[in-house]
Each structure stands twice: as C-alpha cells, then as structure tokens.
Protein backbone atom coordinates (compact mmCIF):
# COMPACT_ATOMS: atom_id res chain seq x y z
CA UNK A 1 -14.93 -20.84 49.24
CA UNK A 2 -14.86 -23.64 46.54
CA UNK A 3 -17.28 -22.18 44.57
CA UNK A 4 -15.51 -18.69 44.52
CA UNK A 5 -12.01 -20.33 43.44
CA UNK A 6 -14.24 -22.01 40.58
CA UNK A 7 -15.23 -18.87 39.17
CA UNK A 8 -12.67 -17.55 39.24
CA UNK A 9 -10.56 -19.72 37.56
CA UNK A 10 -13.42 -19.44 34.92
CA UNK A 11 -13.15 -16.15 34.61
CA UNK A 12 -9.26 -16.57 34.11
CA UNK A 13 -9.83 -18.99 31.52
CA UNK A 14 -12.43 -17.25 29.85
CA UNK A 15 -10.19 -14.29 29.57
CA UNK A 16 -7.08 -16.13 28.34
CA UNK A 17 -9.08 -17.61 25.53
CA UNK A 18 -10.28 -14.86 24.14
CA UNK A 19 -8.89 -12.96 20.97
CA UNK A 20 -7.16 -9.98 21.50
CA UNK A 21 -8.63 -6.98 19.79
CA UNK A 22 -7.58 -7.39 15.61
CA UNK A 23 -4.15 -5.18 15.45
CA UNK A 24 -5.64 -4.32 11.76
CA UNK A 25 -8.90 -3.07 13.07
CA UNK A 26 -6.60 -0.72 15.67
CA UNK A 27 -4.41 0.19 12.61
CA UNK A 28 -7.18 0.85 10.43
CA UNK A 29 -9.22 3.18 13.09
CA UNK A 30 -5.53 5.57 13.76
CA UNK A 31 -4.67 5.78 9.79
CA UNK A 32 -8.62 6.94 9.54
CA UNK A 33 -8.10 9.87 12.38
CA UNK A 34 -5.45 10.30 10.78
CA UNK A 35 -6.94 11.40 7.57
CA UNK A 36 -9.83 12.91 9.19
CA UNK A 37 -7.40 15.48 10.37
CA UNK A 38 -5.83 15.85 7.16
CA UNK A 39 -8.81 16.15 5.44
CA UNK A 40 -10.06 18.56 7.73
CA UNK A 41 -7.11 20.69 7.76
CA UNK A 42 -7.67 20.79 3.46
CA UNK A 43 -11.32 21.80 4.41
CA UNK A 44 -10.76 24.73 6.71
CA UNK A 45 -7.77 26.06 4.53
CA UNK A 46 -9.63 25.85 0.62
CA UNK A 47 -7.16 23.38 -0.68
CA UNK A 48 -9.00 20.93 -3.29
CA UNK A 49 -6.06 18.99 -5.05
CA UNK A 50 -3.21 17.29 -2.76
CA UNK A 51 -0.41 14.79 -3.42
CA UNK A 52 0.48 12.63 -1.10
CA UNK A 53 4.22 11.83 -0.39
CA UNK A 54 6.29 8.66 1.40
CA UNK A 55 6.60 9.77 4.91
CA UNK A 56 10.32 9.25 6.40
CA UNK A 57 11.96 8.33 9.49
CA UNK A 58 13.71 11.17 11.75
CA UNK A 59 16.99 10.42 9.57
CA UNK A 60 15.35 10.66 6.25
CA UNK A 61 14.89 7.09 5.34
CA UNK A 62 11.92 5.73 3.98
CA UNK A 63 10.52 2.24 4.65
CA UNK A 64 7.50 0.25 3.67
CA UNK A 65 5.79 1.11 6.26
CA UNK A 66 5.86 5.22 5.05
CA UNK A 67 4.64 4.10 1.45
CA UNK A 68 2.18 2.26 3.47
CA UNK A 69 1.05 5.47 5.48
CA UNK A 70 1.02 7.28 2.02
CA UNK A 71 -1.22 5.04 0.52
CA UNK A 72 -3.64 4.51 3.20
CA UNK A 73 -3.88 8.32 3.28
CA UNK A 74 -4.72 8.70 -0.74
CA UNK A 75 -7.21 5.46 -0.54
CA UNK A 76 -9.01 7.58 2.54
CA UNK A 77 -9.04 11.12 1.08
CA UNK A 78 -10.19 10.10 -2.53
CA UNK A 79 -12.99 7.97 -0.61
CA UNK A 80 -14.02 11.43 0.91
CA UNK A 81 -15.17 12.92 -2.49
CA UNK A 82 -13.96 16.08 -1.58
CA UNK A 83 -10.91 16.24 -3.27
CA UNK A 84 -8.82 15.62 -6.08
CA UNK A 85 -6.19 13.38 -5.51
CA UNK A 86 -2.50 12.83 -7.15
CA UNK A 87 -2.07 9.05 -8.30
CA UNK A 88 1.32 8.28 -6.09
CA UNK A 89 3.03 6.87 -9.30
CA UNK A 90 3.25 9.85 -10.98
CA UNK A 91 4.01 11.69 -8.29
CA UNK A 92 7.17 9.57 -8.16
CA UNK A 93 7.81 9.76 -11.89
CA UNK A 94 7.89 13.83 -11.70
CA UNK A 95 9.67 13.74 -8.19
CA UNK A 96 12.47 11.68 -10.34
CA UNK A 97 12.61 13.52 -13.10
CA UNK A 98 12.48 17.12 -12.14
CA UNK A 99 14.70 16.24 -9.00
CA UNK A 100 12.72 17.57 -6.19
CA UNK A 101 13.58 17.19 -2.24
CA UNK A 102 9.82 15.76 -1.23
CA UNK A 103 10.72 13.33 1.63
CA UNK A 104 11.46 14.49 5.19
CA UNK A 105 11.41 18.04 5.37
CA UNK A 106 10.39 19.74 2.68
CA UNK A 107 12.11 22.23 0.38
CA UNK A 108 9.66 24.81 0.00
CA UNK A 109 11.25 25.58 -3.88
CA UNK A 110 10.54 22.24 -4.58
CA UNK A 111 6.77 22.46 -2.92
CA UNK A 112 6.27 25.09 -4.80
CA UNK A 113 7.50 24.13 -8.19
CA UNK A 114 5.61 20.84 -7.40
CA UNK A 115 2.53 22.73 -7.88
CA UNK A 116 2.98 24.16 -10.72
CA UNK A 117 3.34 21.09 -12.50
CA UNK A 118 0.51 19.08 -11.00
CA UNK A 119 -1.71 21.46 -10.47
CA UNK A 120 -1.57 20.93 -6.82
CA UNK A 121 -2.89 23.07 -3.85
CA UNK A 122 -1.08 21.17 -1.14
CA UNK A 123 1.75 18.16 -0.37
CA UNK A 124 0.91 15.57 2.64
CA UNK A 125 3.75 14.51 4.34
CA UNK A 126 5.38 13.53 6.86
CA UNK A 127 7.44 11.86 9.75
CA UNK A 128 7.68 8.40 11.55
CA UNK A 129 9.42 8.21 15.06
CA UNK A 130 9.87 4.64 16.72
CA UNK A 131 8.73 5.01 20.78
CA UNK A 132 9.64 1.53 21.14
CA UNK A 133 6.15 -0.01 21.74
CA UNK A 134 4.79 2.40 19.49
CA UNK A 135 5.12 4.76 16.27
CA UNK A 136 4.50 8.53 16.71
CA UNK A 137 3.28 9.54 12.96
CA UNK A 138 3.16 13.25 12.70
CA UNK A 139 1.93 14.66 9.48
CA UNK A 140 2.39 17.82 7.42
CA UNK A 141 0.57 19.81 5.23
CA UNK A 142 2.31 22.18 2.90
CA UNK A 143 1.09 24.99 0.51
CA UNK A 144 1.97 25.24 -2.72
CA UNK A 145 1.38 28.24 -3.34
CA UNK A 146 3.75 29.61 -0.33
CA UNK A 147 5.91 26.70 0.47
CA UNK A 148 4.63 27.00 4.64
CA UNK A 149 3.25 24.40 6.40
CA UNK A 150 -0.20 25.54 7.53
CA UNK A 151 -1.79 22.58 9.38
CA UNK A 152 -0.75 19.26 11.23
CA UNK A 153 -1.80 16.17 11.96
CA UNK A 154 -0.65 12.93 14.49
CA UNK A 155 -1.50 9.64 15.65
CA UNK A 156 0.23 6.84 17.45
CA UNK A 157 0.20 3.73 16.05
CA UNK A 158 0.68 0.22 18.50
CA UNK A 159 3.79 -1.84 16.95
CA UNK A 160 2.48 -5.58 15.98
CA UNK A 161 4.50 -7.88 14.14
CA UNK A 162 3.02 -6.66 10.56
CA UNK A 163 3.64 -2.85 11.45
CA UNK A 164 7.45 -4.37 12.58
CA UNK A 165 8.06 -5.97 9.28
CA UNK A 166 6.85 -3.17 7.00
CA UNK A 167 9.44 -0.92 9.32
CA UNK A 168 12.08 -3.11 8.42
CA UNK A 169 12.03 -2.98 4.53
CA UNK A 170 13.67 0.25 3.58
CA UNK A 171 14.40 1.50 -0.17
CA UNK A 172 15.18 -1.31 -2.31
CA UNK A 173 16.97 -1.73 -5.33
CA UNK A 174 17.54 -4.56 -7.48
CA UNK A 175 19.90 -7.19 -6.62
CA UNK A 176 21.33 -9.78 -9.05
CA UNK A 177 20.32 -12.70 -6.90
CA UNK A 178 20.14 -15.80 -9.09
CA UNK A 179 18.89 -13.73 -11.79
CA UNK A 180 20.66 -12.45 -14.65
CA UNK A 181 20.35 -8.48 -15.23
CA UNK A 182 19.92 -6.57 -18.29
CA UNK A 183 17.84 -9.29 -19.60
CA UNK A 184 14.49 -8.28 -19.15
CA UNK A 185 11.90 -11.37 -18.82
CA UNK A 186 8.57 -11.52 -20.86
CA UNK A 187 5.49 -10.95 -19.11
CA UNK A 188 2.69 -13.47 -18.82
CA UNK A 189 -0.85 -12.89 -19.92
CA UNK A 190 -4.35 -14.55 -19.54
CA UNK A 191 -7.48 -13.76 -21.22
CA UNK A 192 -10.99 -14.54 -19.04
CA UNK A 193 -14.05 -12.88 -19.03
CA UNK A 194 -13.35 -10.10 -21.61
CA UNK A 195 -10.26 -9.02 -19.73
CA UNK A 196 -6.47 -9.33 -20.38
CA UNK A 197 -4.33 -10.00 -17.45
CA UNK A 198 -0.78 -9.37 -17.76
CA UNK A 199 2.03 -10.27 -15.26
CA UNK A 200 5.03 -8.38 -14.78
CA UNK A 201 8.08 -10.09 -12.88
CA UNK A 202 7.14 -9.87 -8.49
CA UNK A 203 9.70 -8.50 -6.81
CA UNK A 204 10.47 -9.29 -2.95
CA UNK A 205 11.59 -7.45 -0.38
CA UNK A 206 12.14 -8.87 3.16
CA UNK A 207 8.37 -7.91 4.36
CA UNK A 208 6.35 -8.18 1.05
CA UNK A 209 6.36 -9.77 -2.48
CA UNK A 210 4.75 -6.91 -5.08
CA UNK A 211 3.16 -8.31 -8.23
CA UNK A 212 2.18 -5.62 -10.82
CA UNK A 213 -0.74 -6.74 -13.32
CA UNK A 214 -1.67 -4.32 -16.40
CA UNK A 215 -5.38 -4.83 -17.11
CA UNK A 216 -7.53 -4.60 -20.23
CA UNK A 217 -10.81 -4.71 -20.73
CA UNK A 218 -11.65 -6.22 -24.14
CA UNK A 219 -15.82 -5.34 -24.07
CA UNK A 220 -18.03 -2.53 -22.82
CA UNK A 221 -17.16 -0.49 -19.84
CA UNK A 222 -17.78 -2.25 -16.91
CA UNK A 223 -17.32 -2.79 -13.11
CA UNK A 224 -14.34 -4.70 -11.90
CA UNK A 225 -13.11 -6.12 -8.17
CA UNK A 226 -9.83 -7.01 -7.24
CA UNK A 227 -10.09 -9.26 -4.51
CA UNK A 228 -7.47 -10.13 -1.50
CA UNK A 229 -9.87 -12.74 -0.31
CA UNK A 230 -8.96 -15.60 -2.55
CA UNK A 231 -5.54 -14.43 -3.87
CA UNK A 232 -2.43 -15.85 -2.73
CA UNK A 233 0.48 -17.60 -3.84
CA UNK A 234 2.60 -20.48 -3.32
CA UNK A 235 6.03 -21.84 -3.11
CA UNK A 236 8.18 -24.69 -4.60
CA UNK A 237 7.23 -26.67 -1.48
CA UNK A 238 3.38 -26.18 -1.21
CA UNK A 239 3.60 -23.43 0.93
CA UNK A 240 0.84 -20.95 0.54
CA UNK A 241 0.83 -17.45 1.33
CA UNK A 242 -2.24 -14.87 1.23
CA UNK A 243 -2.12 -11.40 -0.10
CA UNK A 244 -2.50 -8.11 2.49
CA UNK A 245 -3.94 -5.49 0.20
CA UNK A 246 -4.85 -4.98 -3.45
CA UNK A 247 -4.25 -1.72 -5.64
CA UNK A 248 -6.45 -1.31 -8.65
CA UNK A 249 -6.46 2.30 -10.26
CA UNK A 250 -6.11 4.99 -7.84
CA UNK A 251 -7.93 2.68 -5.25
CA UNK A 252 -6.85 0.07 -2.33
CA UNK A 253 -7.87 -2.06 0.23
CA UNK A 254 -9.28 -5.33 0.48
CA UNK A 255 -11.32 -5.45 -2.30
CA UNK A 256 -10.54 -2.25 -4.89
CA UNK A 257 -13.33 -1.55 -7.37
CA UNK A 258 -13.17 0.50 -10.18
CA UNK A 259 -15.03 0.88 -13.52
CA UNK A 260 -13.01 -0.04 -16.48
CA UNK A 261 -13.62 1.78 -19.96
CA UNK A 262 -13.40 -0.38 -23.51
CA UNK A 263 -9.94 -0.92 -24.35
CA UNK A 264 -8.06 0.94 -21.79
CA UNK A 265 -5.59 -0.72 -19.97
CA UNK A 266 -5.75 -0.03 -16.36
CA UNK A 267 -2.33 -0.85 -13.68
CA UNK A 268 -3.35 -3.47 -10.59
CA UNK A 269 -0.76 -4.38 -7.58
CA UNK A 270 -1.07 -7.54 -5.07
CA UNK A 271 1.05 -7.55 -2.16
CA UNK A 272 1.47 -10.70 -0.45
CA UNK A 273 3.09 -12.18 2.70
CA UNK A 274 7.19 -12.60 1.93
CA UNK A 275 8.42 -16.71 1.56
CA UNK A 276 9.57 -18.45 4.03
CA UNK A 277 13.23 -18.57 4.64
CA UNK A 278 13.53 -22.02 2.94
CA UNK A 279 11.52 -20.85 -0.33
CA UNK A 280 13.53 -19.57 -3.63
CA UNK A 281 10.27 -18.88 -6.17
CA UNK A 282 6.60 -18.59 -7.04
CA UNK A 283 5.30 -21.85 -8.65
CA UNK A 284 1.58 -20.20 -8.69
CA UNK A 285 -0.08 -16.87 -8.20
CA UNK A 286 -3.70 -16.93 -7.99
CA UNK A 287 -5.58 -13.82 -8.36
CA UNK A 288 -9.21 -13.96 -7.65
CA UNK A 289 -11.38 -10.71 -9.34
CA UNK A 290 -14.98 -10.11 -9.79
CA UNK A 291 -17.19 -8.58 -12.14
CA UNK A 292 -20.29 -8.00 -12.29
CA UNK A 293 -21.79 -11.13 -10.01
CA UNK A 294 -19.28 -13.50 -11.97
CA UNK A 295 -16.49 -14.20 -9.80
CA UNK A 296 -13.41 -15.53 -11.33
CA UNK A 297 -9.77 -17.24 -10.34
CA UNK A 298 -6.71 -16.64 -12.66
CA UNK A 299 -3.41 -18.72 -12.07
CA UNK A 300 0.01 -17.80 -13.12
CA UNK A 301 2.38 -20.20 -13.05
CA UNK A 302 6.56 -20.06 -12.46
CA UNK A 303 6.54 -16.15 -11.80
CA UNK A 304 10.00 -14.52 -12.22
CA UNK A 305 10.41 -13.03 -8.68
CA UNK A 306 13.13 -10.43 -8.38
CA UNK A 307 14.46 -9.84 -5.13
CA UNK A 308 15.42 -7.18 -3.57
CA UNK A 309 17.47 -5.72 -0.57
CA UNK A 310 17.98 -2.43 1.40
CA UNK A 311 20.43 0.06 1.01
C-alpha cells in the first residue's frame, strides 16, 4: 500500500511540473489550418492575387488581434508560392483614400472596385467572435470580379493571456500624452555593415510598442535577417522587454529574411512587449539583424514613444 501511495504521488508531481503545451505553438498550428483552407479555397476557385484585410469583431471593431490574424494570413500564403500577395500597407493607403467599406461585411461595390485597382482576384476577410474561453475566427473569401463570397474558412483559437491582450487594443489614434503635437520629431539613424538604419518615433498601445525602421542597403544586393531573438528594449528603470514578431518587407515572423537590392530602402517593424505600468519611455532599443554569417546588434538610445489609446 505504501509503495502505491508513493507512486502516485510521483506521478502527481511529475505531472504538476511539467510545462503545459506552448500557447504559441497551439496558436501557430490554428492560424496555419487556417490558411491552408484559405489557400485551398484560392486553389480550387483560379484566384492567383488576394489582399488580405483586418478581420473585425461581430460589431465592426477592429483590434490588434484582427491585424494580427491578417498578417499571419499574408506571411502564410506568400510562403506558399502560389500566389501573389497585396503588401497590407498599401492596401490601407488605397482603402483610405478611395473610401472603401473593407472591414466586417463587405460591400461588394467596394470589392469590386478594389480589384480594379490592385489587380486583385479575391479579398480575405473576416470575423472574430469571443466564446469566452475561446475565439471562433471565421473567414471569408470574396470575388472581385462578382462581389460574392465563394468559399469559407474557420478555426477556434484557445484565449491565453497574449491572445487577451492583443483583443484588448482596438483602433488607436494619437493622444497628446506628454508629447507636444504638430511637432514632428527627427528620426534617428545608424550606419553598420553597409546598411542605414533609421528610427521613426514607437508608438504604444496598451498590448504592444511598434517601432518602424526604414532600411538601406549601401553595397551590393544582399541577404538580410531581422531577428526577434536578441531584440528588445528597455525602460528608465532597467526593465527589459523582448520583442514578439519582426516585419521586414512583405515578410514576418521570428526571424524575416529578405534580399535587399543596392540602394533601395526597404520598411522593417519590431513589436515588443508594452512597459510596465510604472515605465514612461524607451532609454534603449536594441535590434539584433544578420547578414550573411555576420551577426550584428544596433542600439538606439532615448526613443520618442508616442502613445496611444482606443477609441
């Protein structure tokens, strides 16, 4: 009988010392069916080009965690090699300017005039729905040509504490903070290696900070890695905090690579962890790349950080 109660109270402890399964790996694996479906649904239906757009809540609004969705879905259907796919930035610019209804449910005038000036064949989008445990994500996609939807897509998606916070950071606009507006602050650069970083003000919401780096490459054309491992930045008091994902180009993830060409300029985006509730600005970012073997660590120091709220 003694021996029995020992195992099992090795078992028990055995069990309650061991990691849970990594919420990112479960997040990654649903995001990829996800895609798989979508990219499927392109295959079966002869669509080549698609743009990707924020997906909403049931009541229209869009959070972090929908631009999140949006890029995790372009990052995974460009990775395919199948298709051609709409960088999201300009999406946005000719959502803006031409005025078109893309979020939620879809006006099929503005689907349709969408592809006409893109060039596209298709629009993913889609829906969020909070099950309380979980998020439903149904997806969407929408031909141009016709303005109908003709193929769907879903996954549900466990809610962790990073999947919370990115829920909870809606639209954001500028706020004046501490900091004075219509003064626009000048942007930092580094040269190393052949390239020339430059820093644009971060701006923090209550899930993320954003910093946006233009890139140049000053030689040949050559290979270059943005890499989360190694990035992070840290507060007036010491506090560090490490970056989530990297955006370099049209790619995203952990470690982005792209090949630059001589003397173009190409856009980069770090997102890190937000500052704790006792921290006011960024005394140092450090942003580790690589290229070619030679691994390098740049360091910006004092980074304007523009905060802002939800609507």
């Amino acid at each position: 009988m003694r021996k029995v109660l020992l195992n099992l109270c090795l078992v028990i402890c055995v069990v309650a010392c061991t990691p849970p399964v990594r919420a990112q790996g479960a997040l990654d694996q649903r995001i990829s069916e996800l895609s798989q479906k979508i990219s499927n649904g392109l295959t079966e239906n002869q669509k080549r080009t698609i743009a990707v757009v924020e997906f909403a809540d049931l009541r229209g609004n869009v959070t972090d965690f929908g631009r999140f969705i949006a890029e995790e879905l372009i990052t995974h259907l460009y990775e395919t090699k199948k298709f051609k796919v709409i960088e999201r930035q300009l999406l946005s610019k000719v959502i803006t300017e031409q005025k078109l209804t893309l979020t939620g449910i879809i006006d099929p005038t503005s689907a349709q005039k969408l592809g006409r000036l893109l060039g596209v064949d298709a629009i993913a989008t889609g829906t969020i729905t909070d099950l309380g445990k979980s998020l439903r994500v149904n997806a969407r996609l929408i031909s141009t040509g016709t303005g109908e939807i003709f193929a769907v897509a879903s996954t549900e998606i466990a809610k962790d504490d990073s999947v919370t916070k990115l829920i909870g950071a809606r639209d954001t606009e500028p706020t004046n903070g501490n900091d004075k507006t219509g003064q626009p602050t000048a942007a930092q650069t580094i040269d190393d290696l052949g390239f020339t970083f430059e820093l644009q003000p971060c701006e923090m919401s209550r899930s993320m900070i954003s910093c946006n780096i233009s890139i140049k490459n000053n030689r040949d054309d050559r290979g270059l890695t943005l890499e989360v491992d190694g990035s992070r930045l840290f507060d007036e008091m010491g506090n560090s905090y490490p970056a989530i994902v990297a955006r370099l180009g049209n790619q995203s993830g952990g470690g982005p690579h792209i090949d630059l060409v001589s003397g173009v300029t190409t856009k980069a985006r770090m997102t890190f962890q937000p500052l704790g509730s006792q921290a006011s600005k960024i005394v140092m970012l450090q942003l580790h790349f690589t290229s070619w073997s030679d691994g390098r660590t740049i360091k910006f120091r004092d980074v304007p950080l523009v905060k802002t709220s939800a609507h």
